[in-house]
Protein backbone atom coordinates (compact mmCIF):
# COMPACT_ATOMS: atom_id res chain seq x y z
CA UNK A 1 -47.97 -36.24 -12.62
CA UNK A 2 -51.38 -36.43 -14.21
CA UNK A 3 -53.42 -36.14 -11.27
CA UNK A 4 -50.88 -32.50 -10.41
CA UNK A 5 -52.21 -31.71 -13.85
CA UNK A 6 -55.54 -31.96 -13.45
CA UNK A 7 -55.64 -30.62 -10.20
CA UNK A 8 -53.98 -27.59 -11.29
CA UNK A 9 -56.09 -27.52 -14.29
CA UNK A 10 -59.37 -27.38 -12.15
CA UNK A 11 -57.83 -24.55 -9.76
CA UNK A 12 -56.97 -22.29 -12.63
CA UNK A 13 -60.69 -22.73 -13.77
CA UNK A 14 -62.06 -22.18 -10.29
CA UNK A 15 -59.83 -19.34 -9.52
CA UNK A 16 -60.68 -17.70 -14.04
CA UNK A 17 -64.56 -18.46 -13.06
CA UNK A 18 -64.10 -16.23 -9.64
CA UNK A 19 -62.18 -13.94 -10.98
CA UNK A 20 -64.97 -13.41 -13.69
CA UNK A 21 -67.97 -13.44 -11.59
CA UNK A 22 -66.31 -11.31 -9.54
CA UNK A 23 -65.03 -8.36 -12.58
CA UNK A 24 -69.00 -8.80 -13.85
CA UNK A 25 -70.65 -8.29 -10.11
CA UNK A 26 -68.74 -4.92 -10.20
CA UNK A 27 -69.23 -3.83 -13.56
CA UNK A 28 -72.87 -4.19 -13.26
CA UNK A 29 -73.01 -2.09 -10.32
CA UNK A 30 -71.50 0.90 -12.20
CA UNK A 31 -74.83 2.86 -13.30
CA UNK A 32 -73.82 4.05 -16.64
CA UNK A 33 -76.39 4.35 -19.11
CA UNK A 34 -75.42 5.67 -23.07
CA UNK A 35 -78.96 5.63 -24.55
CA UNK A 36 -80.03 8.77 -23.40
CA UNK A 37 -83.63 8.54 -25.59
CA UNK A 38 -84.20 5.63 -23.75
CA UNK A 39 -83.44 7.00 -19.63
CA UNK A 40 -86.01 6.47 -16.94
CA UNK A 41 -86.44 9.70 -15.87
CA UNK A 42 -88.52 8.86 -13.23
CA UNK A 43 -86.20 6.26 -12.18
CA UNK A 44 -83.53 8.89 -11.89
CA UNK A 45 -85.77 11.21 -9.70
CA UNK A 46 -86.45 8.84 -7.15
CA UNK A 47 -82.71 7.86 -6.54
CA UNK A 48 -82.00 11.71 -6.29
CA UNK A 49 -84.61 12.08 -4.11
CA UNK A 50 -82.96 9.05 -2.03
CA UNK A 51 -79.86 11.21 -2.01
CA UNK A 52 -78.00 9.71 -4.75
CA UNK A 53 -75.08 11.56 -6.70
CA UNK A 54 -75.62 12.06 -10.48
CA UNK A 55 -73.13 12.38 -13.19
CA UNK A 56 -74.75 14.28 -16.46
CA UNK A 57 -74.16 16.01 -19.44
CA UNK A 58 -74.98 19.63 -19.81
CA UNK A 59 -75.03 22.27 -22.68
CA UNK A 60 -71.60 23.46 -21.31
CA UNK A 61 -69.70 20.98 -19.69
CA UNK A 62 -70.34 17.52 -17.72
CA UNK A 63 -72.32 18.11 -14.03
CA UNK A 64 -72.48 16.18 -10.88
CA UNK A 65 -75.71 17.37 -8.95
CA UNK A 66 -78.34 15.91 -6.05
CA UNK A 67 -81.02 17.04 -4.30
CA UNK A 68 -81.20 20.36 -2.88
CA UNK A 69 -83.38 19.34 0.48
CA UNK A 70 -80.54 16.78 1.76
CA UNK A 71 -78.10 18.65 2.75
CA UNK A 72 -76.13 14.86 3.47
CA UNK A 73 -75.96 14.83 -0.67
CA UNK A 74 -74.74 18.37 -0.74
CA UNK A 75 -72.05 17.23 1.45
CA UNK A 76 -71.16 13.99 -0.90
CA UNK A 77 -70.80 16.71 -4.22
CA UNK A 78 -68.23 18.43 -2.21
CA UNK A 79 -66.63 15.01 -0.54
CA UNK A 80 -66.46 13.77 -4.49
CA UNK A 81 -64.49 16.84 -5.79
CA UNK A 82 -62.55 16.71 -2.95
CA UNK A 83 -63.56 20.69 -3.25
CA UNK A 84 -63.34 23.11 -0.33
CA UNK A 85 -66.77 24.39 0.81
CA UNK A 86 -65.93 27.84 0.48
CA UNK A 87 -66.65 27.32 -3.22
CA UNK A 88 -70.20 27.55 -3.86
CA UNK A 89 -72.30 25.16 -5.61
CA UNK A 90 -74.94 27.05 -8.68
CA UNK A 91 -78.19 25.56 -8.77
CA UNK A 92 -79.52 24.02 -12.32
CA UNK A 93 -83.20 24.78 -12.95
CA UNK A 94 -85.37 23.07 -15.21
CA UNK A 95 -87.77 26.53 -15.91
CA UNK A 96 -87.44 30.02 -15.41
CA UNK A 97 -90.48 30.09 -13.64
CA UNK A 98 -87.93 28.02 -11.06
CA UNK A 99 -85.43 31.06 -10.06
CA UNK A 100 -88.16 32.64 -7.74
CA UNK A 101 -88.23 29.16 -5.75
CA UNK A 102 -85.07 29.52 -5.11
CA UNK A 103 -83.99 33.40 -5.26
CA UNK A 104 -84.32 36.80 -4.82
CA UNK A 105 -84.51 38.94 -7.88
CA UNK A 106 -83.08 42.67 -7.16
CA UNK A 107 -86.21 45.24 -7.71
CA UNK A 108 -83.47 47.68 -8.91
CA UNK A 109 -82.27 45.01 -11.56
CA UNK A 110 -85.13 43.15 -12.36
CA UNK A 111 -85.33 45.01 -15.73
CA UNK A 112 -81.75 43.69 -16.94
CA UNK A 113 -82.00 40.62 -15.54
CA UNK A 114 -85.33 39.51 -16.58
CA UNK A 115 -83.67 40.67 -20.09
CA UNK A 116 -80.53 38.44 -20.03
CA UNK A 117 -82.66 35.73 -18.77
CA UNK A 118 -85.04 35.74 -21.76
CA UNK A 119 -81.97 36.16 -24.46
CA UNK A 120 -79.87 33.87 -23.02
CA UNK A 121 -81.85 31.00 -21.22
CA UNK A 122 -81.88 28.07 -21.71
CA UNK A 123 -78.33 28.94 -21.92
CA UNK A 124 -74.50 29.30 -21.06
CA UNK A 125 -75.33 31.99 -18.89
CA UNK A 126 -75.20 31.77 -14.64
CA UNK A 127 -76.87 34.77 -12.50
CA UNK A 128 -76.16 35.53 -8.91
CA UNK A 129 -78.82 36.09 -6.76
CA UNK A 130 -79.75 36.39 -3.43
CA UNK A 131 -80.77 33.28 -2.03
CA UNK A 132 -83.67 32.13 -0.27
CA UNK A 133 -84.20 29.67 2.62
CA UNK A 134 -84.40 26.92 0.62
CA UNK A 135 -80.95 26.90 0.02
CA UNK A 136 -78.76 25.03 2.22
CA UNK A 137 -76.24 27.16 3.63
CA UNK A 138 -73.19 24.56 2.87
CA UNK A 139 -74.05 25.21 -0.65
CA UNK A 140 -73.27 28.88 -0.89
CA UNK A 141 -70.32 28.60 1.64
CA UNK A 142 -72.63 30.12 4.07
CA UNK A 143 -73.19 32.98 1.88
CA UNK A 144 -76.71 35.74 1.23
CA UNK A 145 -76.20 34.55 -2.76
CA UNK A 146 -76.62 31.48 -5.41
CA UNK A 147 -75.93 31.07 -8.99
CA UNK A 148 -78.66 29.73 -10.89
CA UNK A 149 -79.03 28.67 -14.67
CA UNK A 150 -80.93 26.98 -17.18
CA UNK A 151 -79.00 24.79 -19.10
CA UNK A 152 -79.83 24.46 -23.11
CA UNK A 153 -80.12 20.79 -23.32
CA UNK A 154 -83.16 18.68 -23.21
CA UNK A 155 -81.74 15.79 -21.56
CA UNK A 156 -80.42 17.70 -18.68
CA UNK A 157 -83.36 19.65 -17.97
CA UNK A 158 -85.69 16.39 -17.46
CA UNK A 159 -83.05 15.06 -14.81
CA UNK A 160 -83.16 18.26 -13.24
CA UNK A 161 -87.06 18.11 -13.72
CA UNK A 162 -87.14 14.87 -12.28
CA UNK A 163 -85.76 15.95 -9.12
CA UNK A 164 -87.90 18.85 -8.16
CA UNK A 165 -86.69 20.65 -11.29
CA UNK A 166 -84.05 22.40 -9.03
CA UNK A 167 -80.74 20.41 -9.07
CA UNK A 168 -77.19 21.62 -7.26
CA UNK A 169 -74.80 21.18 -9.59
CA UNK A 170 -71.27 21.77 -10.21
CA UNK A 171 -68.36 20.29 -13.04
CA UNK A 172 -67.90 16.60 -12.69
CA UNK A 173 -64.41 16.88 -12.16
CA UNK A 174 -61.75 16.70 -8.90
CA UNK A 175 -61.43 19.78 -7.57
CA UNK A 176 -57.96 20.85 -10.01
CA UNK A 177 -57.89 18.78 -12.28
CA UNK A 178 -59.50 19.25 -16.30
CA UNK A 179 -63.11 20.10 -16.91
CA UNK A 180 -64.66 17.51 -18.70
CA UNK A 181 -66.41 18.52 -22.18
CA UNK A 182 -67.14 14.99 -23.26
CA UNK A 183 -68.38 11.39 -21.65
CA UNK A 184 -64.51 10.30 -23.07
CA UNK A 185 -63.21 13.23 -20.61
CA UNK A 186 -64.72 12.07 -17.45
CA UNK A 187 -62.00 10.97 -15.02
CA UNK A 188 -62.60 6.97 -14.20
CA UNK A 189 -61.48 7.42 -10.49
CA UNK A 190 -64.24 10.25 -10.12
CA UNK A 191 -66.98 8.04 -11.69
CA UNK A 192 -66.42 6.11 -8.75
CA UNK A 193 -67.69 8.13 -6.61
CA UNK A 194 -71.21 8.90 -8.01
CA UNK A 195 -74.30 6.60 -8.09
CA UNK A 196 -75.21 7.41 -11.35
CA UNK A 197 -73.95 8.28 -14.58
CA UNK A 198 -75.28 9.38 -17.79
CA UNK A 199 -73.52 8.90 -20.95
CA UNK A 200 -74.35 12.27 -23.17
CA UNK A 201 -71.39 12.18 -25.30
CA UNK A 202 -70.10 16.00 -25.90
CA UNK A 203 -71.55 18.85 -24.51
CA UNK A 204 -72.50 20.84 -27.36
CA UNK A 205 -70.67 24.39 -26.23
CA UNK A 206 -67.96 22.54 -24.66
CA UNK A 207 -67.30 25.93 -22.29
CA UNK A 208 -68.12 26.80 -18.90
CA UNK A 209 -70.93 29.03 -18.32
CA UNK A 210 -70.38 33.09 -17.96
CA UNK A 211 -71.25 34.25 -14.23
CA UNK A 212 -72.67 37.72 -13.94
CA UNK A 213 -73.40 39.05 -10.20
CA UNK A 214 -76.83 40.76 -10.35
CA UNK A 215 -77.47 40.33 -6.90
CA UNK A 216 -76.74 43.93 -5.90
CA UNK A 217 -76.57 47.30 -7.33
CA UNK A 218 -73.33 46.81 -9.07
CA UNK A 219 -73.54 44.32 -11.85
CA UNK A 220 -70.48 42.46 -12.26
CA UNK A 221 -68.89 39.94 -14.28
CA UNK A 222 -67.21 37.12 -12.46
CA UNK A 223 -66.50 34.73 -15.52
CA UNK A 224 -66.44 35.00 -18.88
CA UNK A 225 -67.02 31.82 -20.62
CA UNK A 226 -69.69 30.91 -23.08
CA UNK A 227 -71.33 34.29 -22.93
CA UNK A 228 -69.09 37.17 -24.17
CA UNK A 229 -68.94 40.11 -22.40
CA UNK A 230 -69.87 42.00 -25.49
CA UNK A 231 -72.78 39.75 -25.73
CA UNK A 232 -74.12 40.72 -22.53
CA UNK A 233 -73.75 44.44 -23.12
CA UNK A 234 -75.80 44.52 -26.32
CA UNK A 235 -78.59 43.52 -24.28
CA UNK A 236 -78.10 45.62 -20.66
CA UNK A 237 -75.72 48.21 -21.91
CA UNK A 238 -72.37 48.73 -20.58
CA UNK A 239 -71.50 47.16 -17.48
């Protein structure tokens, strides 16, 4: 009876000691980091530039971005949402001096634009554009346009920096399901699917970015969200 004892007594530490080398292994190969003074940014860019997903915090709401030259990674973002690719991806820059990398700005617009961009960048606001070659088709659903914006948040713009200071981007949620405002709000199952994560706590406007079409003659408003529409017209005149 003693020796059934002790043998059992040995298994259960065996099997608690497996169990817990095994629960640690995996724990330590989730990539979440919560100092954010203390990230290796340059770290960071070279595992985007590998094609690794990213999970950050923004001025607005929590991203999930990679690298705009592998159009693989674009794929993943899209594969992680489980999103359809006829919704477009926007593109986070880390400048102004960034949108004519990646876009087109309308001669007859350039006026109003250049205006919103210098009231409201860094900011909640996203412009459509027409897009250059440098943007992967599969981004913009095989579209002529892209949404670009420049977030108000330091830690966000040196990721973005570190990758080329471009960064395709959209809300690090599953496609449906709540946009997350907060580390806390981050969905554990879609964590899972990321390389890296960044622990930023809240976002400090907590709403999605306001989309305004500038791309043609028309100027339109596709979203209203941190930007009011009222906003937008003190600075442009009525739309």
């Amino acid at each position: 009876m003693k020796k059934l004892v002790l043998r059992t007594s040995f298994l259960f530490y065996f099997m608690l000691k497996y169990f817990e080398v095994t629960f640690i292994k995996g724990f330590s190969e989730m990539k979440v980091i919560n100092k954010m003074e203390k990230l290796d940014y340059k770290k960071i860019g070279e595992d985007l530039k590998k094609g690794k997903l990213i999970i950050y915090p923004t001025d607005t709401v929590y991203g999930v971005g990679g690298i705009i030259t592998n159009e693989e990674t674009i794929k993943n973002i899209y594969k992680a949402k489980d999103r359809s690719f006829s919704s477009p991806l926007i593109a986070l820059v880390s400048s102004a001096e960034k949108i004519e990398d990646i876009a087109f700005i309308n001669e007859k617009n350039r006026e109003k634009t250049e205006k919103l961009m210098k009231t409201f960048w860094p900011g909640g606001l996203t412009i459509i554009l027409e897009s250059k070659n440098i943007v992967p088709p599969i981004m913009i659903s095989n579209g002529k346009t892209v949404g670009v914006r420049m977030p108000d948040h330091e830690t966000a713009l040196k990721i973005i920096e570190s990758a080329g200071g471009i960064l395709p981007t959209t809300s690090a949620n599953i496609s449906g399901e709540a946009t997350p405002r907060s580390y806390d709000e981050l969905d554990e199952e879609f964590k899972k699917r990321v390389d890296i994560i960044v622990d930023g706590g809240k976002c400090p406007i907590g709403t999605a970015s306001t989309i305004i079409d500038m791309s043609g003659e028309n100027i339109k408003i596709l979203r209203e969200g941190a930007i009011s529409q009222e906003q937008i017209e003190k600075i442009i005149g009525k739309i």
